[in-house]
PDB file of N, CA and C in Angstrom:
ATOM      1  N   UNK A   1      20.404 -35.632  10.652  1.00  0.00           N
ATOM      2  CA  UNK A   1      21.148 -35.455   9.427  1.00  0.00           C
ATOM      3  C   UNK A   1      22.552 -34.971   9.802  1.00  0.00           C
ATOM      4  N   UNK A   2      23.458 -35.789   9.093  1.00  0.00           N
ATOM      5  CA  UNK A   2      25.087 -35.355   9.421  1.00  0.00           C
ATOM      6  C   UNK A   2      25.701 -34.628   8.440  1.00  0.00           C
ATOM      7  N   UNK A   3      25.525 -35.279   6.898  1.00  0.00           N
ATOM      8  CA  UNK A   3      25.763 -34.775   5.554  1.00  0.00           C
ATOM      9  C   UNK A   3      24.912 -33.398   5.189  1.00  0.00           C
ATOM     10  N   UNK A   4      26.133 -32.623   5.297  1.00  0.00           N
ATOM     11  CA  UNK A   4      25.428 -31.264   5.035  1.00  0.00           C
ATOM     12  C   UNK A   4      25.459 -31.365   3.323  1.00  0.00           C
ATOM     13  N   UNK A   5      26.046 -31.634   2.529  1.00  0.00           N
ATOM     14  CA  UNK A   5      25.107 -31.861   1.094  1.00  0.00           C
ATOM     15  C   UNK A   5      23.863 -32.471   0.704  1.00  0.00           C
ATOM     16  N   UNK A   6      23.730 -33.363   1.452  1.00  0.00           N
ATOM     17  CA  UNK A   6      22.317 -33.941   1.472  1.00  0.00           C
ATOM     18  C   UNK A   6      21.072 -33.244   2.063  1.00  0.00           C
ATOM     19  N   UNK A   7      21.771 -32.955   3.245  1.00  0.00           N
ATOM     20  CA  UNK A   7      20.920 -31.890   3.982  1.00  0.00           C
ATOM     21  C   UNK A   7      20.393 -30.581   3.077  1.00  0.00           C
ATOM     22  N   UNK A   8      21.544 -30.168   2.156  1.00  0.00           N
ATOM     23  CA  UNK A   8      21.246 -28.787   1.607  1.00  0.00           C
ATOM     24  C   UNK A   8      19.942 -29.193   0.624  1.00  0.00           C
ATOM     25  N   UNK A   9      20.142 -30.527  -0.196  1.00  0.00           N
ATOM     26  CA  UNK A   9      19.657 -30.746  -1.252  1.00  0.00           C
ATOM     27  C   UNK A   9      18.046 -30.885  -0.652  1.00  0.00           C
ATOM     28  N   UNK A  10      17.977 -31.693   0.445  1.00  0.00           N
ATOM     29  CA  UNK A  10      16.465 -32.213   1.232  1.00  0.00           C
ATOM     30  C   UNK A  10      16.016 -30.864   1.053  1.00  0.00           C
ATOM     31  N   UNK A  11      16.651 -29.483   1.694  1.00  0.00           N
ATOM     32  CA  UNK A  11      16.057 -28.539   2.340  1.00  0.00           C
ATOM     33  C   UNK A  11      15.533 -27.733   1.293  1.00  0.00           C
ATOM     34  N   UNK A  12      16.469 -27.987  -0.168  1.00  0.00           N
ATOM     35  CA  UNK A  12      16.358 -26.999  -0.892  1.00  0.00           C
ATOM     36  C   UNK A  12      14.764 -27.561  -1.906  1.00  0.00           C
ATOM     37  N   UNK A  13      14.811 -29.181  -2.104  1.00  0.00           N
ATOM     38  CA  UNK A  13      13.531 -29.766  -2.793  1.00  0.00           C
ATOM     39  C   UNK A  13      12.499 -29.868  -2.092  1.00  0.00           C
ATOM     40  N   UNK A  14      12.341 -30.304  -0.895  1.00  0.00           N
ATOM     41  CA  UNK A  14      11.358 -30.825  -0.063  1.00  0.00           C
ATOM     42  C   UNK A  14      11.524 -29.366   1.590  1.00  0.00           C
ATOM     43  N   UNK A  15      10.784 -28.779   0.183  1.00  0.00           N
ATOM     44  CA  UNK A  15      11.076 -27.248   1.689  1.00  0.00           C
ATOM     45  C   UNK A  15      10.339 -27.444   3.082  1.00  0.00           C
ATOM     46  N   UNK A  16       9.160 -28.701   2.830  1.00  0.00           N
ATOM     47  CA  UNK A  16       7.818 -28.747   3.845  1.00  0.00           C
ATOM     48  C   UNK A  16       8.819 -29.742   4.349  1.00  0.00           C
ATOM     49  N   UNK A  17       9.597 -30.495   4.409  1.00  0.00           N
ATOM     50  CA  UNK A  17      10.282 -31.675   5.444  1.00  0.00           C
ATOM     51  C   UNK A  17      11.142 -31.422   6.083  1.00  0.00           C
ATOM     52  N   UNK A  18      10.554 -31.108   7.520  1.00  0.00           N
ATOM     53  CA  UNK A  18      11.450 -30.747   8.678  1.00  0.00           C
ATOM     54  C   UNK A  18      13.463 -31.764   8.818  1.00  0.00           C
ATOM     55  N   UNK A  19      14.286 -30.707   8.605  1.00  0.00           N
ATOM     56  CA  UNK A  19      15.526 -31.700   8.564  1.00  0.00           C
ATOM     57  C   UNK A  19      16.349 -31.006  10.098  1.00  0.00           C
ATOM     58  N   UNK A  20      16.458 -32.609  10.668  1.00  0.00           N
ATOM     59  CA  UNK A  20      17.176 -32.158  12.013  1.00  0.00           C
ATOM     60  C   UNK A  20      18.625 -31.796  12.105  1.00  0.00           C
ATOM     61  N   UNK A  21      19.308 -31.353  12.959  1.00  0.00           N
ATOM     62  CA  UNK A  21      21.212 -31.645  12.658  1.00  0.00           C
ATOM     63  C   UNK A  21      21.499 -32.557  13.641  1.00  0.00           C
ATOM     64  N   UNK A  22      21.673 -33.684  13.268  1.00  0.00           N
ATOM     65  CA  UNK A  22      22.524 -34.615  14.631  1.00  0.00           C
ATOM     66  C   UNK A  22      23.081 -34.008  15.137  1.00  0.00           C
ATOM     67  N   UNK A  23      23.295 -35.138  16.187  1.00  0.00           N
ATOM     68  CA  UNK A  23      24.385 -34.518  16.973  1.00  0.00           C
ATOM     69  C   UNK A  23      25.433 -34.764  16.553  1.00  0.00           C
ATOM     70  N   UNK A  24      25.915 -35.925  15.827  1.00  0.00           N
ATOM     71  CA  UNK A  24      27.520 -35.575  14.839  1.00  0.00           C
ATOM     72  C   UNK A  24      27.360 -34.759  13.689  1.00  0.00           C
ATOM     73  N   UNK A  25      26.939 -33.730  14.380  1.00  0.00           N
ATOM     74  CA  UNK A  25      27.263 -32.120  13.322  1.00  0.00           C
ATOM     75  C   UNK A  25      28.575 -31.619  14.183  1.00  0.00           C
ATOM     76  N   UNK A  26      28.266 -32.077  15.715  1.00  0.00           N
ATOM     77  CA  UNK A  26      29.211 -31.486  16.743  1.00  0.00           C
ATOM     78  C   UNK A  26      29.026 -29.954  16.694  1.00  0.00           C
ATOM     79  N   UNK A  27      27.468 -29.500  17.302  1.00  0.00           N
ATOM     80  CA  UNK A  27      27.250 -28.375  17.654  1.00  0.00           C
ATOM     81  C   UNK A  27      27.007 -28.168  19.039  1.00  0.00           C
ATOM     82  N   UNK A  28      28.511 -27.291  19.072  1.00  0.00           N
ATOM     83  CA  UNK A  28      28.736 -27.525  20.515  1.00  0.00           C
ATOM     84  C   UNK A  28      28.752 -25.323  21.117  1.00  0.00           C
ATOM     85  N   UNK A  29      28.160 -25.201  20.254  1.00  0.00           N
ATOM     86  CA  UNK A  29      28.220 -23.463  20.596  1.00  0.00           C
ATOM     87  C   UNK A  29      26.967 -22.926  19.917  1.00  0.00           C
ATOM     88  N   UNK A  30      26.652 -21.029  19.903  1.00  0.00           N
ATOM     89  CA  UNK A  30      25.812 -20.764  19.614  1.00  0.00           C
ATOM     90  C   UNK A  30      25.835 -20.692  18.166  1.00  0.00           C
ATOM     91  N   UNK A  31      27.263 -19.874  17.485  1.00  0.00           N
ATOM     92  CA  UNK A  31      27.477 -19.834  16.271  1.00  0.00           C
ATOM     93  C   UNK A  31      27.106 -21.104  15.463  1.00  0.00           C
ATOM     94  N   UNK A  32      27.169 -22.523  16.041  1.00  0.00           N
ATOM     95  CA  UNK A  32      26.747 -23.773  15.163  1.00  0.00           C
ATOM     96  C   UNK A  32      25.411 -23.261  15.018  1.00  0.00           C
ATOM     97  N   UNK A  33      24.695 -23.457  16.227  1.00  0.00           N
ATOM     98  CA  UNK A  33      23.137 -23.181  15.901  1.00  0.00           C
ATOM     99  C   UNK A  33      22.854 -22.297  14.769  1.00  0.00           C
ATOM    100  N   UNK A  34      23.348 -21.167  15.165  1.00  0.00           N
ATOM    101  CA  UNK A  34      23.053 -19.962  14.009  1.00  0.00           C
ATOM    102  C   UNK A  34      23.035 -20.571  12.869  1.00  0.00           C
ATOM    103  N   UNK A  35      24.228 -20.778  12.293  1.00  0.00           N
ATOM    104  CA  UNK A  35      24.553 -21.445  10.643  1.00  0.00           C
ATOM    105  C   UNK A  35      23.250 -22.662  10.266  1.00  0.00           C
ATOM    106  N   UNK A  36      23.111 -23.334  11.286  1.00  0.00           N
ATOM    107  CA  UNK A  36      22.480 -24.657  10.701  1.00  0.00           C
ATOM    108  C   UNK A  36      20.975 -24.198  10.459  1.00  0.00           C
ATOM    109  N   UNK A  37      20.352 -23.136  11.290  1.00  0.00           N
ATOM    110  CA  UNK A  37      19.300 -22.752  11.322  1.00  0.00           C
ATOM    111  C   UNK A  37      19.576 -21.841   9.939  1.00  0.00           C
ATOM    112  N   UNK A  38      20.597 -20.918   9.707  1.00  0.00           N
ATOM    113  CA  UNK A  38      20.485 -19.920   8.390  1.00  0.00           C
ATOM    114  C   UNK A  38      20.263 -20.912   7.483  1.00  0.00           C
ATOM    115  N   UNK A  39      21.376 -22.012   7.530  1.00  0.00           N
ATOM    116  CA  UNK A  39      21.150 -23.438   6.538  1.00  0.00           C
ATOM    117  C   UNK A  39      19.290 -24.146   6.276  1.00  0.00           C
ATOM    118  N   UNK A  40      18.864 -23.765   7.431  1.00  0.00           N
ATOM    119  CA  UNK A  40      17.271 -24.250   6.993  1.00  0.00           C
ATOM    120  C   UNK A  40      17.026 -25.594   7.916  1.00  0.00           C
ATOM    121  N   UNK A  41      17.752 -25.970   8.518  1.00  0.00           N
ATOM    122  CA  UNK A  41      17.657 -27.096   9.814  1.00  0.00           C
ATOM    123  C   UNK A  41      16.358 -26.364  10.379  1.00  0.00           C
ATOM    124  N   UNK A  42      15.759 -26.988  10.733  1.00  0.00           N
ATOM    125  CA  UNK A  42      14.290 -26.982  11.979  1.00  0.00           C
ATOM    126  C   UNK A  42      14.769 -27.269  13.372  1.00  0.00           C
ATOM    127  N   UNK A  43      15.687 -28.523  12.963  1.00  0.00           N
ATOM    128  CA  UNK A  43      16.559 -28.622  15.145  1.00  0.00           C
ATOM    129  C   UNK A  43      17.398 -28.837  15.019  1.00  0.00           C
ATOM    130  N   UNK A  44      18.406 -29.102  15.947  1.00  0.00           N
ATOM    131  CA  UNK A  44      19.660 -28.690  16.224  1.00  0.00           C
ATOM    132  C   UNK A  44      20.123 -29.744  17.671  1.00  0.00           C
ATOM    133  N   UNK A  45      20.395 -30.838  17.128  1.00  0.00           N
ATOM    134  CA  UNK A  45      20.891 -31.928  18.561  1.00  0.00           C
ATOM    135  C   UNK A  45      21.727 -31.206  18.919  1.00  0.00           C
ATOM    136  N   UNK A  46      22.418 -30.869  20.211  1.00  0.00           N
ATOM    137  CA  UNK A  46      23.556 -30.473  20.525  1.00  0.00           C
ATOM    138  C   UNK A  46      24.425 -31.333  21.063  1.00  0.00           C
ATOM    139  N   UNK A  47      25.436 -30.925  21.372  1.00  0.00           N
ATOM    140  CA  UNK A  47      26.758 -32.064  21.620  1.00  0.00           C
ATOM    141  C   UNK A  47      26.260 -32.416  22.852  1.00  0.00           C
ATOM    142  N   UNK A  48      26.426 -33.760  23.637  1.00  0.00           N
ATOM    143  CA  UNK A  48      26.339 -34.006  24.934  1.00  0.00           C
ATOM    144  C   UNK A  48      26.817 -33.097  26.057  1.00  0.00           C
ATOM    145  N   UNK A  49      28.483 -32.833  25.549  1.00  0.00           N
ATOM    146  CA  UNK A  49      29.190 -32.246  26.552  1.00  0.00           C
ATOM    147  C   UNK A  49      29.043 -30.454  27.336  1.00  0.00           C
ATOM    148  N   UNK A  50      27.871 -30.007  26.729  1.00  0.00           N
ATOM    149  CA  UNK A  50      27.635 -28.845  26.955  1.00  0.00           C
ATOM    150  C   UNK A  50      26.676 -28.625  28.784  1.00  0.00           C
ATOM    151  N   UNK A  51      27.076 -27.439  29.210  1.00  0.00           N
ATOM    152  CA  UNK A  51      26.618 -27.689  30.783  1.00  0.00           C
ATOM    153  C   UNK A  51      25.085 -26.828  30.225  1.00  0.00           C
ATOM    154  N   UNK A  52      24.377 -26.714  31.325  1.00  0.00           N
ATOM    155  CA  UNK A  52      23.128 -26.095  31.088  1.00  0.00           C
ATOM    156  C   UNK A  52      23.044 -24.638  31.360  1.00  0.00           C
ATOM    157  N   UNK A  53      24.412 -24.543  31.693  1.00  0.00           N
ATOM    158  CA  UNK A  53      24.237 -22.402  31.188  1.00  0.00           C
ATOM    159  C   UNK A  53      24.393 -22.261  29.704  1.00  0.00           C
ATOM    160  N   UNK A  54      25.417 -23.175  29.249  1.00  0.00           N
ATOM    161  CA  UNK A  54      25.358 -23.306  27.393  1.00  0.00           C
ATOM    162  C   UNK A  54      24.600 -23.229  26.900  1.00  0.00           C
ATOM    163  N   UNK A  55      23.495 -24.444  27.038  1.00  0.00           N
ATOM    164  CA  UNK A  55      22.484 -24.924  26.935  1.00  0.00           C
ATOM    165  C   UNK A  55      21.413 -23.993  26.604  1.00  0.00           C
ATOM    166  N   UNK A  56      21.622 -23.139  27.692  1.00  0.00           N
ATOM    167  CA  UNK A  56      20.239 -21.863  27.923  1.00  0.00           C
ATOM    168  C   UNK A  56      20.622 -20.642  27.187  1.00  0.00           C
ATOM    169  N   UNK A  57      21.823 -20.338  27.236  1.00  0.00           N
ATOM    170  CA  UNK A  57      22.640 -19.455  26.529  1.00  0.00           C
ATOM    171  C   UNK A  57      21.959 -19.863  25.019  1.00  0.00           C
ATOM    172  N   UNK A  58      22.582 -20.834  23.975  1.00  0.00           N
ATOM    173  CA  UNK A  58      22.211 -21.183  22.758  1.00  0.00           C
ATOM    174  C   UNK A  58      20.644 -20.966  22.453  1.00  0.00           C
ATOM    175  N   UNK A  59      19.900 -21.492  23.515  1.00  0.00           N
ATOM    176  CA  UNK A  59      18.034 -21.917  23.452  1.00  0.00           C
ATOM    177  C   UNK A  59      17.765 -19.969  23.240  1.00  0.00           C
ATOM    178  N   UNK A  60      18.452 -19.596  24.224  1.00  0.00           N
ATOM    179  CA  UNK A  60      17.940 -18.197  24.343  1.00  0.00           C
ATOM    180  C   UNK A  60      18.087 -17.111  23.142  1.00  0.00           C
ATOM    181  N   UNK A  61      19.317 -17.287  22.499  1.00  0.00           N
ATOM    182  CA  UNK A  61      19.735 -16.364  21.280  1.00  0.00           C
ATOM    183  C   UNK A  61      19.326 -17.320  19.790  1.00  0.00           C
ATOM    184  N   UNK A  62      18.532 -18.164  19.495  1.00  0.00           N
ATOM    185  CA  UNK A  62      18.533 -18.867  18.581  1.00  0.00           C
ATOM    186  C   UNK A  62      16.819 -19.367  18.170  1.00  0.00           C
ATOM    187  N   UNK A  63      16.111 -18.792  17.230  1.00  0.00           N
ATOM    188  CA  UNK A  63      14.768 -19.522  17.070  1.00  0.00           C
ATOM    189  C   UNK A  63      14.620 -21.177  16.138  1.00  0.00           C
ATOM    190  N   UNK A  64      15.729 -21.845  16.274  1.00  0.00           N
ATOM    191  CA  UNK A  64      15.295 -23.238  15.800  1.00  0.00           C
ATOM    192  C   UNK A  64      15.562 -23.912  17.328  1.00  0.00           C
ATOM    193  N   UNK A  65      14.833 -24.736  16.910  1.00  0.00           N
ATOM    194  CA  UNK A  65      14.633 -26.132  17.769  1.00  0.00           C
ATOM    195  C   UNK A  65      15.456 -26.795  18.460  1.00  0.00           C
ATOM    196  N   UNK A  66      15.588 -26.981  19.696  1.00  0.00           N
ATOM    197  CA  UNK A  66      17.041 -27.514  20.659  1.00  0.00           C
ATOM    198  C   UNK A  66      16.889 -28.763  21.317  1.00  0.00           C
ATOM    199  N   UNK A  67      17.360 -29.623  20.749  1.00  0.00           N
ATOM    200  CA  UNK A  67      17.533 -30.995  21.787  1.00  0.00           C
ATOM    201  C   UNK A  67      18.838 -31.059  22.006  1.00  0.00           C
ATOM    202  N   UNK A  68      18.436 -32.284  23.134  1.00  0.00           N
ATOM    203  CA  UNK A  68      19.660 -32.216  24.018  1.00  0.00           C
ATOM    204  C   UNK A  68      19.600 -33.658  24.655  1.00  0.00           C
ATOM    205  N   UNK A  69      20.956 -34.655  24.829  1.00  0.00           N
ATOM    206  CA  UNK A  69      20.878 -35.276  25.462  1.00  0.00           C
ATOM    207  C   UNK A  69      21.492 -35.471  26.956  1.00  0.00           C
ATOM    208  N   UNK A  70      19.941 -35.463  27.930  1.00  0.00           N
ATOM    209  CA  UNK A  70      20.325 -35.282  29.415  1.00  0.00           C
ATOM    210  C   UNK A  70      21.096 -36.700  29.959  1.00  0.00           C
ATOM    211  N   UNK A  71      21.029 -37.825  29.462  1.00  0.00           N
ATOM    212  CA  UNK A  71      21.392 -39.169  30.291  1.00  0.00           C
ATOM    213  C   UNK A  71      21.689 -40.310  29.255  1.00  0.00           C
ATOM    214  N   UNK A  72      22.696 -40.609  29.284  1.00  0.00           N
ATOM    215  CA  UNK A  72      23.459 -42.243  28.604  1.00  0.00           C
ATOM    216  C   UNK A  72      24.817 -41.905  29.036  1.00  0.00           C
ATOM    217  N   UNK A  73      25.023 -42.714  27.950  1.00  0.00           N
ATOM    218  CA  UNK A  73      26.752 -42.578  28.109  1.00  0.00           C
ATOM    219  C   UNK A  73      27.451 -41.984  27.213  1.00  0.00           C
ATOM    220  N   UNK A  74      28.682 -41.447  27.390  1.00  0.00           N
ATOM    221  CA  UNK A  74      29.398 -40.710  26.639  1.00  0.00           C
ATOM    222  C   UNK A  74      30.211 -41.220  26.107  1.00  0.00           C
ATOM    223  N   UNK A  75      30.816 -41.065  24.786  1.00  0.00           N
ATOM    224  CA  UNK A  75      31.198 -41.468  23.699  1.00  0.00           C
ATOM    225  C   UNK A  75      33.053 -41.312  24.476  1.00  0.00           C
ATOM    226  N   UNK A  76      33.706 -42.631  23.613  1.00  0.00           N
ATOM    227  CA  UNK A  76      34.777 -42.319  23.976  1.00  0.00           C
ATOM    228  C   UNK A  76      36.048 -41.739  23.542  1.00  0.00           C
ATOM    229  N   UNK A  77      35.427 -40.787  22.252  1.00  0.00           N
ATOM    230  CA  UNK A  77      35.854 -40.075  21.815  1.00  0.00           C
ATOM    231  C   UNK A  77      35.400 -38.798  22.078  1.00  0.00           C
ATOM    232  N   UNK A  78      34.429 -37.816  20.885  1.00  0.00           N
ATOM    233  CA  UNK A  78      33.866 -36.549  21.201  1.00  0.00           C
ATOM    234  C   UNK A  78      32.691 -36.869  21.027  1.00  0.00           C
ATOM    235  N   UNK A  79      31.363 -36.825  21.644  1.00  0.00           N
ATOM    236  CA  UNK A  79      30.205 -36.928  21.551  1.00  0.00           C
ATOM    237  C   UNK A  79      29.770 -36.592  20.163  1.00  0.00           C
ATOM    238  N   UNK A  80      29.143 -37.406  19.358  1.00  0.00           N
ATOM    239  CA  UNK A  80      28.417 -37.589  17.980  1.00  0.00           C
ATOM    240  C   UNK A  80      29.704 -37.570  17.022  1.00  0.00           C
ATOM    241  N   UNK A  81      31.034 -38.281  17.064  1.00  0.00           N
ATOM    242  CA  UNK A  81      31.653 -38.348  16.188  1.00  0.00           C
ATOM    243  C   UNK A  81      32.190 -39.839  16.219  1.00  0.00           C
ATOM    244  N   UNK A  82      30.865 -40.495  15.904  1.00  0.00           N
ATOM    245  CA  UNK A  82      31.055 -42.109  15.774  1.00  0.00           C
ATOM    246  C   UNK A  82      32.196 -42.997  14.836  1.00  0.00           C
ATOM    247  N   UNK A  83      31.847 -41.653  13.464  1.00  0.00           N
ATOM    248  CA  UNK A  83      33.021 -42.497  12.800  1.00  0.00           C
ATOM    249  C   UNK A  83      34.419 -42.211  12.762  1.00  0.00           C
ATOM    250  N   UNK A  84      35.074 -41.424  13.806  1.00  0.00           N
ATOM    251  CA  UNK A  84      36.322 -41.502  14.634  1.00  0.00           C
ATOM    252  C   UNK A  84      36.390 -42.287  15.163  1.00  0.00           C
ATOM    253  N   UNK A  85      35.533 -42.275  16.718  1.00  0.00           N
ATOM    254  CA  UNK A  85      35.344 -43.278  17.194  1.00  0.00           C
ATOM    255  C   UNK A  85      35.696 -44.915  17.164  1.00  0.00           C
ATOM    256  N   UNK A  86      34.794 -45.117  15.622  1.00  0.00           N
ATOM    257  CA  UNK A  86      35.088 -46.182  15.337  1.00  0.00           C
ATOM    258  C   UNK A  86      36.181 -46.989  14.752  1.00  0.00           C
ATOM    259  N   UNK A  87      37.181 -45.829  14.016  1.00  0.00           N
ATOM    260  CA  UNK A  87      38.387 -45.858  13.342  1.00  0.00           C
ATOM    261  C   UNK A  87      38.958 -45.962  14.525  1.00  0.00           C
ATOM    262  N   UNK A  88      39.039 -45.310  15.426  1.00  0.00           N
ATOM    263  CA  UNK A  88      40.019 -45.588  16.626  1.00  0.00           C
ATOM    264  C   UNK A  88      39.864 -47.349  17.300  1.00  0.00           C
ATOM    265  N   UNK A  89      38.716 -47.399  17.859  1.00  0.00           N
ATOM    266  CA  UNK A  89      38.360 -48.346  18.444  1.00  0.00           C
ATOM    267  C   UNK A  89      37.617 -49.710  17.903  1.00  0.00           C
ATOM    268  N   UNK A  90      37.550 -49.548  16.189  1.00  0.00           N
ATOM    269  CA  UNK A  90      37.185 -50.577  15.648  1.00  0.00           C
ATOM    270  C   UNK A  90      35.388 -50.970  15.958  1.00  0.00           C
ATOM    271  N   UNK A  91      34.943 -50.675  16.794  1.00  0.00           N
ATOM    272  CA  UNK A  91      33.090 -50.416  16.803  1.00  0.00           C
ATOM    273  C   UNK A  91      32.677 -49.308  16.382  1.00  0.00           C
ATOM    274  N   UNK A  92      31.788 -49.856  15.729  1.00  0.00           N
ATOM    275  CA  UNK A  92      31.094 -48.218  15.380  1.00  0.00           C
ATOM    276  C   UNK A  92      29.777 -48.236  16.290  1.00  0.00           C
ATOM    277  N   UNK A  93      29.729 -47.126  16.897  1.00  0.00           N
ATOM    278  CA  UNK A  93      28.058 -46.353  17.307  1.00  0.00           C
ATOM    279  C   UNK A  93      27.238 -46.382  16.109  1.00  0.00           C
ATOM    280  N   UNK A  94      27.660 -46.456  15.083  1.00  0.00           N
ATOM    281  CA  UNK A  94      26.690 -46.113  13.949  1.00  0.00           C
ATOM    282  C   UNK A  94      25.782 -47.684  13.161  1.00  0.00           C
ATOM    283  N   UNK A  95      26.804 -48.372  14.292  1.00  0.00           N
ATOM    284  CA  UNK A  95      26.486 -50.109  13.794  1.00  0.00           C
ATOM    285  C   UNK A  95      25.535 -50.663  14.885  1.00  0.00           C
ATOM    286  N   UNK A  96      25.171 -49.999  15.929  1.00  0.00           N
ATOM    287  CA  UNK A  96      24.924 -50.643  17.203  1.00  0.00           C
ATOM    288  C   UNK A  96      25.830 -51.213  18.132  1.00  0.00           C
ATOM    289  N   UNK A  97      27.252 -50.697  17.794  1.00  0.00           N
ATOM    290  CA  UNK A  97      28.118 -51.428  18.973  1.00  0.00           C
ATOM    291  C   UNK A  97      29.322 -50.497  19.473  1.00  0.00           C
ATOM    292  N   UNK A  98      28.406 -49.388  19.964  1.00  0.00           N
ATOM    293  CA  UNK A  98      29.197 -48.209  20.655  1.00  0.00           C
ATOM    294  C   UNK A  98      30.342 -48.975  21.412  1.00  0.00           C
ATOM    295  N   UNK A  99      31.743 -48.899  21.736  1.00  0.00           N
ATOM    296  CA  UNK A  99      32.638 -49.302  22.514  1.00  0.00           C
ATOM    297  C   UNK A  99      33.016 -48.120  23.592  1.00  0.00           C
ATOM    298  N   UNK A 100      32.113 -47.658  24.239  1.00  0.00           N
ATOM    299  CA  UNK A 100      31.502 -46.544  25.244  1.00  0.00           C
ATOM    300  C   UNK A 100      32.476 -47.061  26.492  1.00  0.00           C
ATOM    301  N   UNK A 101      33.104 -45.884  27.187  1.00  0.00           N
ATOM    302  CA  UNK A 101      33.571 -46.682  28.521  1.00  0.00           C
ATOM    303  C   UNK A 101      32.449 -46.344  29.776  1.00  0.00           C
ATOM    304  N   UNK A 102      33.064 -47.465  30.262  1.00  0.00           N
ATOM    305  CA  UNK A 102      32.420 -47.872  31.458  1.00  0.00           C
ATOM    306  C   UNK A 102      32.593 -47.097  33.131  1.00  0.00           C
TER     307      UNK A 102
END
């Protein structure tokens, strides 16, 4: 989930349906985690670009749910902000046609 109004609304009707935060939330620190979890998120994608002391840092001070992506490719903009991305470079990630460099 990217749309935090939608998100609020899921969380607030359907309290039993686990809602994730993409990773174009662009939570790239601990303070994101915090909020999205006070917000009622269950997990929390994190940004690609984070090293694994971050990583452990966030997992460690935070009781929602942490994914993470270890291996692809990186966006050629900011990791999970496709529809920049795509304004820049005319593909969207969000279409199936990431324009990812090589």
């Amino acid at each position: 989930m990217q749309d935090l109004g939608f998100a609020r609304y899921l969380i607030k009707n359907f309290p039993d349906l686990p809602i994730h935060a993409s990773t174009q939330m662009t939570i790239h620190n601990l303070e994101g985690a915090l909020e999205a979890e006070k917000l009622g998120f269950k997990r929390v994608v994190l940004a690609r670009e984070l090293s694994l002391e971050e990583i452990e840092y966030i997992c460690s001070h935070t009781n929602v749910e942490i994914e993470t992506f270890i291996h692809g490719a990186l966006c050629i903009s900011y990791s999970g902000q496709c529809l920049f991305s795509s304004m820049v470079g005319g593909r969207s990630g969000n279409r199936g046609k990431c324009a990812r460099t090589m």
